[in-house]
Protein backbone atom coordinates (compact mmCIF):
# COMPACT_ATOMS: atom_id res chain seq x y z
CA UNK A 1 0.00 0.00 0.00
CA UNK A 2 3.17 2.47 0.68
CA UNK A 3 3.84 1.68 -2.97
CA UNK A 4 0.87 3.25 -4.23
CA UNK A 5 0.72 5.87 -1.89
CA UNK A 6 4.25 6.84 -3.39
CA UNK A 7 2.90 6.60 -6.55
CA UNK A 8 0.44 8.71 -6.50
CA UNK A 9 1.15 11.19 -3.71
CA UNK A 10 -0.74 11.82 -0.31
CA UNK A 11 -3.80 13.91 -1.61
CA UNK A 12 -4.55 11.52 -4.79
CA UNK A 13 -7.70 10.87 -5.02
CA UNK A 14 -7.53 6.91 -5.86
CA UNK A 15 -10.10 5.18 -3.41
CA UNK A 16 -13.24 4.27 -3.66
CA UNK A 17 -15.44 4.36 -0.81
CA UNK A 18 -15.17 0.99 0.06
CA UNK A 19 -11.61 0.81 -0.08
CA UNK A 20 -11.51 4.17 2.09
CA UNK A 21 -13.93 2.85 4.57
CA UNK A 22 -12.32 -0.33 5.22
CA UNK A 23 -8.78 1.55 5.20
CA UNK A 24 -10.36 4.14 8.00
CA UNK A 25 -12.11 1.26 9.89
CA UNK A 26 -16.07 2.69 9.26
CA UNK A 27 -19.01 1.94 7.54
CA UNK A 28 -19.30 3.83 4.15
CA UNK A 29 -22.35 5.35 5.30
CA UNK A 30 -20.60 6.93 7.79
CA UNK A 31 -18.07 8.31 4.65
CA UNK A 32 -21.19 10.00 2.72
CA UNK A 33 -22.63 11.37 6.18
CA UNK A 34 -18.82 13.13 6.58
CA UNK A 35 -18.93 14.20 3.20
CA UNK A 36 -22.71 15.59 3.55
CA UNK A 37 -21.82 17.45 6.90
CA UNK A 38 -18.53 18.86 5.23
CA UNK A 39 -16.16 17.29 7.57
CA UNK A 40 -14.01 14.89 4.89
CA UNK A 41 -14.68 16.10 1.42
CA UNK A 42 -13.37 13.58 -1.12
CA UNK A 43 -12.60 14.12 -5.13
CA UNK A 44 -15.05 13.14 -7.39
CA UNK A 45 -14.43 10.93 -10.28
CA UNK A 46 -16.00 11.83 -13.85
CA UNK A 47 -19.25 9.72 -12.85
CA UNK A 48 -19.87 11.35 -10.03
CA UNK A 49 -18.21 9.05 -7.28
CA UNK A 50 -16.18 9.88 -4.47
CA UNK A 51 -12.72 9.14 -4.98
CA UNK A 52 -10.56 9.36 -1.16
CA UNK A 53 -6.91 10.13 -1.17
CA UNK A 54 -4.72 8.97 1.35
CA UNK A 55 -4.75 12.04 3.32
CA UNK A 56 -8.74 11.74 3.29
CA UNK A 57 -8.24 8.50 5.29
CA UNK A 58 -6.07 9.16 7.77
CA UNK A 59 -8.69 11.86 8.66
CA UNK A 60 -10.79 9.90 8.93
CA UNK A 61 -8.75 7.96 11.09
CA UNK A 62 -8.76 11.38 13.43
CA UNK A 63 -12.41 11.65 13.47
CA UNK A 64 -12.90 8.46 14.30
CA UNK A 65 -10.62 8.61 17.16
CA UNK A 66 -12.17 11.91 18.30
CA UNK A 67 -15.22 10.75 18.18
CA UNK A 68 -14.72 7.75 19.87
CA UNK A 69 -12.18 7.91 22.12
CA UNK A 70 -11.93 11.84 23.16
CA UNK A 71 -15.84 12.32 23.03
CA UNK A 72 -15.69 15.40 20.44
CA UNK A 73 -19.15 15.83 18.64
CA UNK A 74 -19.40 16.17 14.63
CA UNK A 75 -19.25 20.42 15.40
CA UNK A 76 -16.32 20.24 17.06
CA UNK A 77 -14.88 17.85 14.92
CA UNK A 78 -15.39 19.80 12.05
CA UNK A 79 -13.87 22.60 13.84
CA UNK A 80 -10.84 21.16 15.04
CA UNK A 81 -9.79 19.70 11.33
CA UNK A 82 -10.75 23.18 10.13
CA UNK A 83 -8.15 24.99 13.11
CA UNK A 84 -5.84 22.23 11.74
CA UNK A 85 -5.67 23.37 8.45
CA UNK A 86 -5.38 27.13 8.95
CA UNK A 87 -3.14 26.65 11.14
CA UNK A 88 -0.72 23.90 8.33
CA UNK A 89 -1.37 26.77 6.25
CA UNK A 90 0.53 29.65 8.09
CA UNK A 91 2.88 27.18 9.22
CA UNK A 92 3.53 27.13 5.42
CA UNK A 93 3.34 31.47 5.62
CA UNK A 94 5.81 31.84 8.22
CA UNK A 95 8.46 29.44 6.72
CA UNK A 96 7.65 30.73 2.91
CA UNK A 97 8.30 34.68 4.73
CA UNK A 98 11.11 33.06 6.65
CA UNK A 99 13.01 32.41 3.45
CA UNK A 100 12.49 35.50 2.10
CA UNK A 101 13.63 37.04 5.36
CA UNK A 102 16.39 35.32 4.67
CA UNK A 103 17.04 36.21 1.16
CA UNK A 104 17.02 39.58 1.91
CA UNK A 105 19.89 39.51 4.56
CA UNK A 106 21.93 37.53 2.58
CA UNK A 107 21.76 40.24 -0.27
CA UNK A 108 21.85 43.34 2.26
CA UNK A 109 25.65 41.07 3.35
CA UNK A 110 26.66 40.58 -0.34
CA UNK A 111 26.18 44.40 -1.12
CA UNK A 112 28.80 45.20 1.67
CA UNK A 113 28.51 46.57 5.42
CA UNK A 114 26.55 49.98 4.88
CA UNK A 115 28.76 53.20 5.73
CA UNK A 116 28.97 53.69 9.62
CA UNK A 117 28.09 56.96 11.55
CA UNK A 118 31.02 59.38 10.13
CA UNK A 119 29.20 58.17 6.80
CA UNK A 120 25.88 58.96 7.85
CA UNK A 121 24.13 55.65 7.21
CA UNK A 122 22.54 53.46 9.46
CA UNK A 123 23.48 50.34 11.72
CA UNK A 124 24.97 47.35 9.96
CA UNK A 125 21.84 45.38 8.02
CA UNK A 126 19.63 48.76 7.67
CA UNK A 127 18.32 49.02 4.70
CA UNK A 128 18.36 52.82 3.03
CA UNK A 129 15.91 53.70 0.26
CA UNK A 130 16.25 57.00 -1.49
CA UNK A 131 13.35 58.98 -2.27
CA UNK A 132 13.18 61.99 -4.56
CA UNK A 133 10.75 64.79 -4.34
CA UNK A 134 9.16 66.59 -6.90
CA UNK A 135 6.34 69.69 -6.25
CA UNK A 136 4.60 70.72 -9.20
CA UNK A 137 3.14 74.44 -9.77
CA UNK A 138 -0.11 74.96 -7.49
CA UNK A 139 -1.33 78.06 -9.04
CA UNK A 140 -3.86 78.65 -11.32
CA UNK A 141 -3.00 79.33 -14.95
CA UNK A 142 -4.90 82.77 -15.02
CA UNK A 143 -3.09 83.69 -11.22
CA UNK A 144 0.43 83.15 -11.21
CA UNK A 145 0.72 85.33 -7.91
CA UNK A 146 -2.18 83.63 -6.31
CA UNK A 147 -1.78 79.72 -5.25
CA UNK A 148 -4.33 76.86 -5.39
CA UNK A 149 -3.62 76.08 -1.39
CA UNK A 150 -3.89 79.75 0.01
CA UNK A 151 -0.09 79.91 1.09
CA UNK A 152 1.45 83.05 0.69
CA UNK A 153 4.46 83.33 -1.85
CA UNK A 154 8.05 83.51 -0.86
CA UNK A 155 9.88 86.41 -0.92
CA UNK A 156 12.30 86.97 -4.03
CA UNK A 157 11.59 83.42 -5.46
CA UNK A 158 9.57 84.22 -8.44
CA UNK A 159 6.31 82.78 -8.53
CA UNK A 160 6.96 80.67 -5.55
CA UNK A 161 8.66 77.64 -5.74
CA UNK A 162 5.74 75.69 -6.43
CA UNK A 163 6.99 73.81 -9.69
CA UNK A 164 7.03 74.10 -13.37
CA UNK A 165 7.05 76.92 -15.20
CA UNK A 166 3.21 78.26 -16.70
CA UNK A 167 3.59 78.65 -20.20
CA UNK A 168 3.77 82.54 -21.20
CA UNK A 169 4.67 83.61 -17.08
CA UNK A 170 7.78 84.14 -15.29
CA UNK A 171 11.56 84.11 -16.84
CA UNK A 172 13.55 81.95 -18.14
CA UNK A 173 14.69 79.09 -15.94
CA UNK A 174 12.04 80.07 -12.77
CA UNK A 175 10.94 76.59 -12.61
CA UNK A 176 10.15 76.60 -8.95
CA UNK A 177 13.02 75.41 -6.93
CA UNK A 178 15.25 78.70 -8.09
CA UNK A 179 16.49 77.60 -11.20
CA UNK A 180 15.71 73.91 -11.18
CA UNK A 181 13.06 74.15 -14.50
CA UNK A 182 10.05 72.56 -14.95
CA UNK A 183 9.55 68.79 -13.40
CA UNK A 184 12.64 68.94 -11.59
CA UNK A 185 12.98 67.33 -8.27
CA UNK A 186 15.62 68.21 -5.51
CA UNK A 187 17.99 65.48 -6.35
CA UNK A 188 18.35 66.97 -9.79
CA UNK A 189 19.20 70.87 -8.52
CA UNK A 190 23.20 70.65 -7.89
């Protein structure tokens, strides 16, 4: 039986009903009332029939011993297999987001130890991002002294230094950070 179960994997839905009852030690009644109540759901062949995989039996084999020798009624049978699996399936989470983890230190090591304090990076392991800023013009086209937001204008900075220039206003090269232009961000001034 091993052999087949190799074969074919745990969750392969090979057995009929009367195999899987006799493998789980219960009446196949007692399989269609599981299956009814949602508490062992088998595959279903291309006629219609249940097919039970080896993992479906050894359920089975739970319930029953629930049931029988721990006392648990169908509810909280149900429950319990139901706790089981969400709780195989973060199991699964947590090591999948473990290896990531993982991952990422290993490739935060291979790009080299980040500068220290003089340098004016982080501990060793931080990750920096860089970010870059850009403010476009807040004013209306028809107002170039007045801004959409109500702020008042900055002395001697032209219209601002809200962002690009408005076609047909300001000079040349009052793009709103001093003379950054039009769509330029901080990063991009020096």
């Amino acid at each position: 039986m091993n052999d087949v179960n190799d074969s074919f994997g745990a969750d392969a839905p090979v057995y009929v009903i009367s195999v899987a009852a006799e493998l789980a030690g219960m009446h196949p009644q007692t399989l269609r009332q599981y299956d009814r109540l949602g508490i062992v759901s088998p595959g279903r062949a291309s006629g219609r029939g249940r097919r039970y995989s080896m993992r479906d039996v050894q359920t089975l084999r739970q319930v029953q011993r629930l049931s029988q020798d721990e006392g648990v009624n169908l509810a909280g049978i149900k429950r319990i297999l139901e706790l089981e699996h969400e709780v195989e399936q973060l199991r699964e989470q947590v090591f999948h987001l473990a290896n990531e983890l993982e991952a990422a230190r290993r490739a935060v090591t291979r790009r080299g130890r980040p500068a220290g304090p003089e340098g004016g990076a982080g501990v060793r392991g931080e990750l920096v991002r860089r970010t870059r800023l850009t403010i476009f013009n807040t004013a209306e086209p028809g107002n170039p002294d007045e801004p959409r937001d109500g702020r008042p204008r900055a002395e001697g900075s032209g219209r601002g230094g809200y962002g690009p220039d408005v076609p047909g206003q300001g000079g040349p090269g009052d793009g709103g950070f001093g003379q950054g232009g039009p769509g330029r961000t901080e990063d991009e001034q020096d």
